[in-house]
N, C-alpha and C. Protein backbone atom coordinates (compact mmCIF):
# COMPACT_ATOMS: atom_id res chain seq x y z
N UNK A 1 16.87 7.18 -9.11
CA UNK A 1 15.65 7.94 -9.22
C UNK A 1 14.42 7.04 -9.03
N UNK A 2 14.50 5.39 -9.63
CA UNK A 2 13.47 4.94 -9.57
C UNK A 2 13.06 4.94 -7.82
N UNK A 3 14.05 4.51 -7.09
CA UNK A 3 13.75 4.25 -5.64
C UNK A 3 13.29 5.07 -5.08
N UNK A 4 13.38 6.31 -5.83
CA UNK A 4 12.91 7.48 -4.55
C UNK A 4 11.07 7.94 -5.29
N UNK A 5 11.13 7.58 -6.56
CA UNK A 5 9.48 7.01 -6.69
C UNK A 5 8.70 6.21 -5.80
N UNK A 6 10.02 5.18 -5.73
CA UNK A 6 9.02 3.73 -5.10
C UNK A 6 9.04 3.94 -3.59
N UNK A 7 9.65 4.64 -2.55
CA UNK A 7 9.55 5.15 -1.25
C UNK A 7 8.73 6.47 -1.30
N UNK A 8 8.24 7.17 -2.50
CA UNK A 8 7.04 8.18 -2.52
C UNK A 8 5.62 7.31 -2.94
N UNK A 9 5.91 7.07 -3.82
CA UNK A 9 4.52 6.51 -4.22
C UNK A 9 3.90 5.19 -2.53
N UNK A 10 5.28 4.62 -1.82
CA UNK A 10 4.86 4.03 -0.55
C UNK A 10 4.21 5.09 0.29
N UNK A 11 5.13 6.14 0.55
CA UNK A 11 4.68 6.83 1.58
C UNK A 11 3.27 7.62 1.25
N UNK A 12 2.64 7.74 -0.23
CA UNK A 12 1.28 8.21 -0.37
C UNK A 12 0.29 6.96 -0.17
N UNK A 13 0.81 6.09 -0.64
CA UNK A 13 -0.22 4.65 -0.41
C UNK A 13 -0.52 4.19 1.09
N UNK A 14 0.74 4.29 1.67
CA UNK A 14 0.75 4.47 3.29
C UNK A 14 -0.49 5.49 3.77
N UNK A 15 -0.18 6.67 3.45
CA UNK A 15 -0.81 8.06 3.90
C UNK A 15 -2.13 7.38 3.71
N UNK A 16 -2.91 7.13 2.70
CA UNK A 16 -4.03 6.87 2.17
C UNK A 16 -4.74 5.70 2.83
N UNK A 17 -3.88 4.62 3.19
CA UNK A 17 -4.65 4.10 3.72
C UNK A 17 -4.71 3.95 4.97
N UNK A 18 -4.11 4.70 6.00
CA UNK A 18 -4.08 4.91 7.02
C UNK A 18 -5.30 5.86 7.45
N UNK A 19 -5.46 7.06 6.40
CA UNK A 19 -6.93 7.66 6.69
C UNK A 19 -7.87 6.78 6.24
N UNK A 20 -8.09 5.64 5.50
CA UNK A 20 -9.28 4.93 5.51
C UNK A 20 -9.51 4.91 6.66
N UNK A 21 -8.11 4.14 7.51
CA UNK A 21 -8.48 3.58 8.79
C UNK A 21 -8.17 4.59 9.53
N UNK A 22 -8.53 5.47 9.75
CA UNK A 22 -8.58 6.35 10.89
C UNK A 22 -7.69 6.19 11.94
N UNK A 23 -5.84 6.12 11.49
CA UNK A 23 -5.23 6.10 12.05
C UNK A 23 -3.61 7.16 11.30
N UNK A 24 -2.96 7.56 12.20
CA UNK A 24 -1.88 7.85 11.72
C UNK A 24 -0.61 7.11 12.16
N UNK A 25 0.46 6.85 11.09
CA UNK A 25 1.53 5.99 11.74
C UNK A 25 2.75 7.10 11.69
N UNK A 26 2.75 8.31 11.05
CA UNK A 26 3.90 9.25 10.75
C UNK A 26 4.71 8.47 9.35
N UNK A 27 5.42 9.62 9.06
CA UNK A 27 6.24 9.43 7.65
C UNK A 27 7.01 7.89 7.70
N UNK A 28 7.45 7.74 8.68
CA UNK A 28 8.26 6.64 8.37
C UNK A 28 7.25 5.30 8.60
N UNK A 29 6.17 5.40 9.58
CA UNK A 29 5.41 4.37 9.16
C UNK A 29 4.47 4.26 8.36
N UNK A 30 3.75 5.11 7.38
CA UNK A 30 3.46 5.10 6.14
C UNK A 30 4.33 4.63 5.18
N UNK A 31 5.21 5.40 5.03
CA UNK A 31 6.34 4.29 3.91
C UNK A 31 6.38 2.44 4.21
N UNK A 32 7.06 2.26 5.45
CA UNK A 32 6.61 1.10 5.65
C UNK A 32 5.34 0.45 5.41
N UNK A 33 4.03 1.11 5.74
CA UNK A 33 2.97 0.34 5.33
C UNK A 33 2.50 0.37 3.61
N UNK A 34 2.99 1.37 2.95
CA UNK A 34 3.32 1.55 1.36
C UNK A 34 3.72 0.94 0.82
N UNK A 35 5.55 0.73 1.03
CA UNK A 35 5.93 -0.47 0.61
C UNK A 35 5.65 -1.91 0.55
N UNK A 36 5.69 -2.22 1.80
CA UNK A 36 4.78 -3.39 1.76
C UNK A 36 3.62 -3.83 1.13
N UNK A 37 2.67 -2.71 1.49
CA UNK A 37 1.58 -2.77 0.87
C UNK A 37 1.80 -3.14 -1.12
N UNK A 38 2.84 -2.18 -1.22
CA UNK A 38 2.94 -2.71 -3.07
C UNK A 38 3.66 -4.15 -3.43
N UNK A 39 3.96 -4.25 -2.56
CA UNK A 39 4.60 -5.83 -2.57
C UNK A 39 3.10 -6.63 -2.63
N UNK A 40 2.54 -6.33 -1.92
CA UNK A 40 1.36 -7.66 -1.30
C UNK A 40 0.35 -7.40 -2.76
N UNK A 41 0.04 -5.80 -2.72
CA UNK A 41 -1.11 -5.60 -4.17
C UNK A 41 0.04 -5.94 -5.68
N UNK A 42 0.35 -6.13 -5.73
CA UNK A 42 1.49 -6.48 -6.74
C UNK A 42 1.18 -8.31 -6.90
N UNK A 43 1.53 -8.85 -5.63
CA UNK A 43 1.43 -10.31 -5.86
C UNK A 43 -0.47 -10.61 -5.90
N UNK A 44 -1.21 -9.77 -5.31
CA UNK A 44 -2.64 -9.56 -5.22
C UNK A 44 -3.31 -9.64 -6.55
N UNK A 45 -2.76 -8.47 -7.33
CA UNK A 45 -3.36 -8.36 -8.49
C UNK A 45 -2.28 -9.73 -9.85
N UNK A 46 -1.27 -10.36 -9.59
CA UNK A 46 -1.03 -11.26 -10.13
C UNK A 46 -1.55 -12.48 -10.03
N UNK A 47 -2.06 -12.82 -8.77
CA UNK A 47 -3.14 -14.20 -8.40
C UNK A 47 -4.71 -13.89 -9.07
N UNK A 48 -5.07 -12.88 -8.93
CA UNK A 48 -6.27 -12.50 -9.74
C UNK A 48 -6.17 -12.06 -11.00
N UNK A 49 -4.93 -12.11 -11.80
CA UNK A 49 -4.79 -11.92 -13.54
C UNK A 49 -5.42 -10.56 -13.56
N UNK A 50 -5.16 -9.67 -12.85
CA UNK A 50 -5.74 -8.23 -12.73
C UNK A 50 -4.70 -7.49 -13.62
N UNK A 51 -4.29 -6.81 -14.64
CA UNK A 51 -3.65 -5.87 -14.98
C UNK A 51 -4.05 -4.16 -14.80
N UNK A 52 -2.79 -3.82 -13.77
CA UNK A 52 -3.32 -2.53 -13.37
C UNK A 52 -3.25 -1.57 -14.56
N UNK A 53 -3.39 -0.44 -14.23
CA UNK A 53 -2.77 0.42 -15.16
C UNK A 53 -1.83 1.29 -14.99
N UNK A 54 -0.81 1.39 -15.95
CA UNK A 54 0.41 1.22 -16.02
C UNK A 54 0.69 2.70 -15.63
N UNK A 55 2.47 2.79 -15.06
CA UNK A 55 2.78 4.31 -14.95
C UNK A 55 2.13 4.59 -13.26
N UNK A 56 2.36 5.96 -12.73
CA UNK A 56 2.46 6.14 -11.69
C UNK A 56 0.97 6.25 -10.73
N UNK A 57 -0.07 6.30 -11.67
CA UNK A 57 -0.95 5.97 -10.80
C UNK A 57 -1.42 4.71 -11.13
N UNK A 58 -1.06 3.92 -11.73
CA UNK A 58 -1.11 2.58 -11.72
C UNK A 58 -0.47 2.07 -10.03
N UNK A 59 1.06 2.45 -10.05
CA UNK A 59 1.02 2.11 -9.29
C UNK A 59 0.77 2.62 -7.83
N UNK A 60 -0.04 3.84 -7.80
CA UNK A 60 -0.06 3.85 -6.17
C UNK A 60 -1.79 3.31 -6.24
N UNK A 61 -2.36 2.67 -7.05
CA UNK A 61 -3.74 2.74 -7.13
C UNK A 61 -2.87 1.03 -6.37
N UNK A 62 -2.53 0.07 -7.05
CA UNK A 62 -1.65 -1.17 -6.56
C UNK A 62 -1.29 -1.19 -5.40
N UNK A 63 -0.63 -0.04 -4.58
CA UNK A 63 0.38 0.02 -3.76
C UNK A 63 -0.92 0.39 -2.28
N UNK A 64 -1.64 1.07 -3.24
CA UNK A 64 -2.76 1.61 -1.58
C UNK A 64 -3.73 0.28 -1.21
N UNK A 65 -4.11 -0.53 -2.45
CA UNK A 65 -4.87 -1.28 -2.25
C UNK A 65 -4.37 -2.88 -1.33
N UNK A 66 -3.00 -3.05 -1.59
CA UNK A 66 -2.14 -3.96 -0.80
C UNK A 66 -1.69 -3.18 0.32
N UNK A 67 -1.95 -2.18 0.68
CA UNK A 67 -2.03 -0.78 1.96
C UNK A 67 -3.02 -1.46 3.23
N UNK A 68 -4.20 -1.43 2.30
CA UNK A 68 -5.15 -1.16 3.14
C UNK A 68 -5.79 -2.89 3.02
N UNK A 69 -5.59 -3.82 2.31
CA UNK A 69 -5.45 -5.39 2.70
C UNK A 69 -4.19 -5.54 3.87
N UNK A 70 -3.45 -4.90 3.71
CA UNK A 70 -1.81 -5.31 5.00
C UNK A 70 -2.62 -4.52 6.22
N UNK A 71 -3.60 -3.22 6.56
CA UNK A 71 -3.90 -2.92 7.25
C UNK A 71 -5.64 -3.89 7.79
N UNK A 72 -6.05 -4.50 7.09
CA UNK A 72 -6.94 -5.12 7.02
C UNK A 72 -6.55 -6.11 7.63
N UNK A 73 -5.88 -6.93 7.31
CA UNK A 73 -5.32 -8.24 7.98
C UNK A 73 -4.60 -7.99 9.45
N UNK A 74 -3.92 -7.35 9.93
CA UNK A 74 -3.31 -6.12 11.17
C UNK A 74 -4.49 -6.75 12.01
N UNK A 75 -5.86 -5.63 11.61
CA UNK A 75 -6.63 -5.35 12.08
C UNK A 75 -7.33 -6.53 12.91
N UNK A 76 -7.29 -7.59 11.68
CA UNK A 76 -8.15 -9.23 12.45
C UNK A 76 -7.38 -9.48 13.59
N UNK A 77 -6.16 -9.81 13.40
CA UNK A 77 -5.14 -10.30 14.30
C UNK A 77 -5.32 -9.25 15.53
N UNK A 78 -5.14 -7.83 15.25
CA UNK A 78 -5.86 -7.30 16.60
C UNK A 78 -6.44 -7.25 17.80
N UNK A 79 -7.81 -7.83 16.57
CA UNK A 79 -8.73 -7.76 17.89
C UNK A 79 -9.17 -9.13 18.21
N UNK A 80 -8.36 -10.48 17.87
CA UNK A 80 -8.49 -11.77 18.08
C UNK A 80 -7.21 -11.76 19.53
């Protein structure tokens, strides 16, 4: 049960930050950019002694914000 949290709560963090950026990747590449993304805001908010808050919007608040830094960084490499 936990996994199918942690591939939802990706695929909304995905969703979310893909409309920052005014792009769509579809279901399966939202999850991918979700997951990841909670990996990266996860180690993000541990280098900055950030404690999120806890429980499920803890973590997609974590998961969108390492979303849209993994889409941020994309982006440089882009257009270099």
């Amino acid at each position: 049960m936990a996994f199918l949290w942690f591939i939802l709560i990706g695929a909304a963090a995905g969703w979310i930050a893909g409309q920052l950026f005014k792009g769509g990747f579809g279901l399966l590449g939202d999850i991918v950019v979700g997951v990841i993304g909670a990996f990266i805001g996860a180690w993000l908010f541990g280098v900055l002694k950030i404690a999120p808050a806890s429980g499920l919007i803890g973590s997609l608040i974590v998961a969108t914000i390492g979303a849209i830094v993994l889409l941020s960084v994309l982006r440089l490499f882009k257009r270099a």
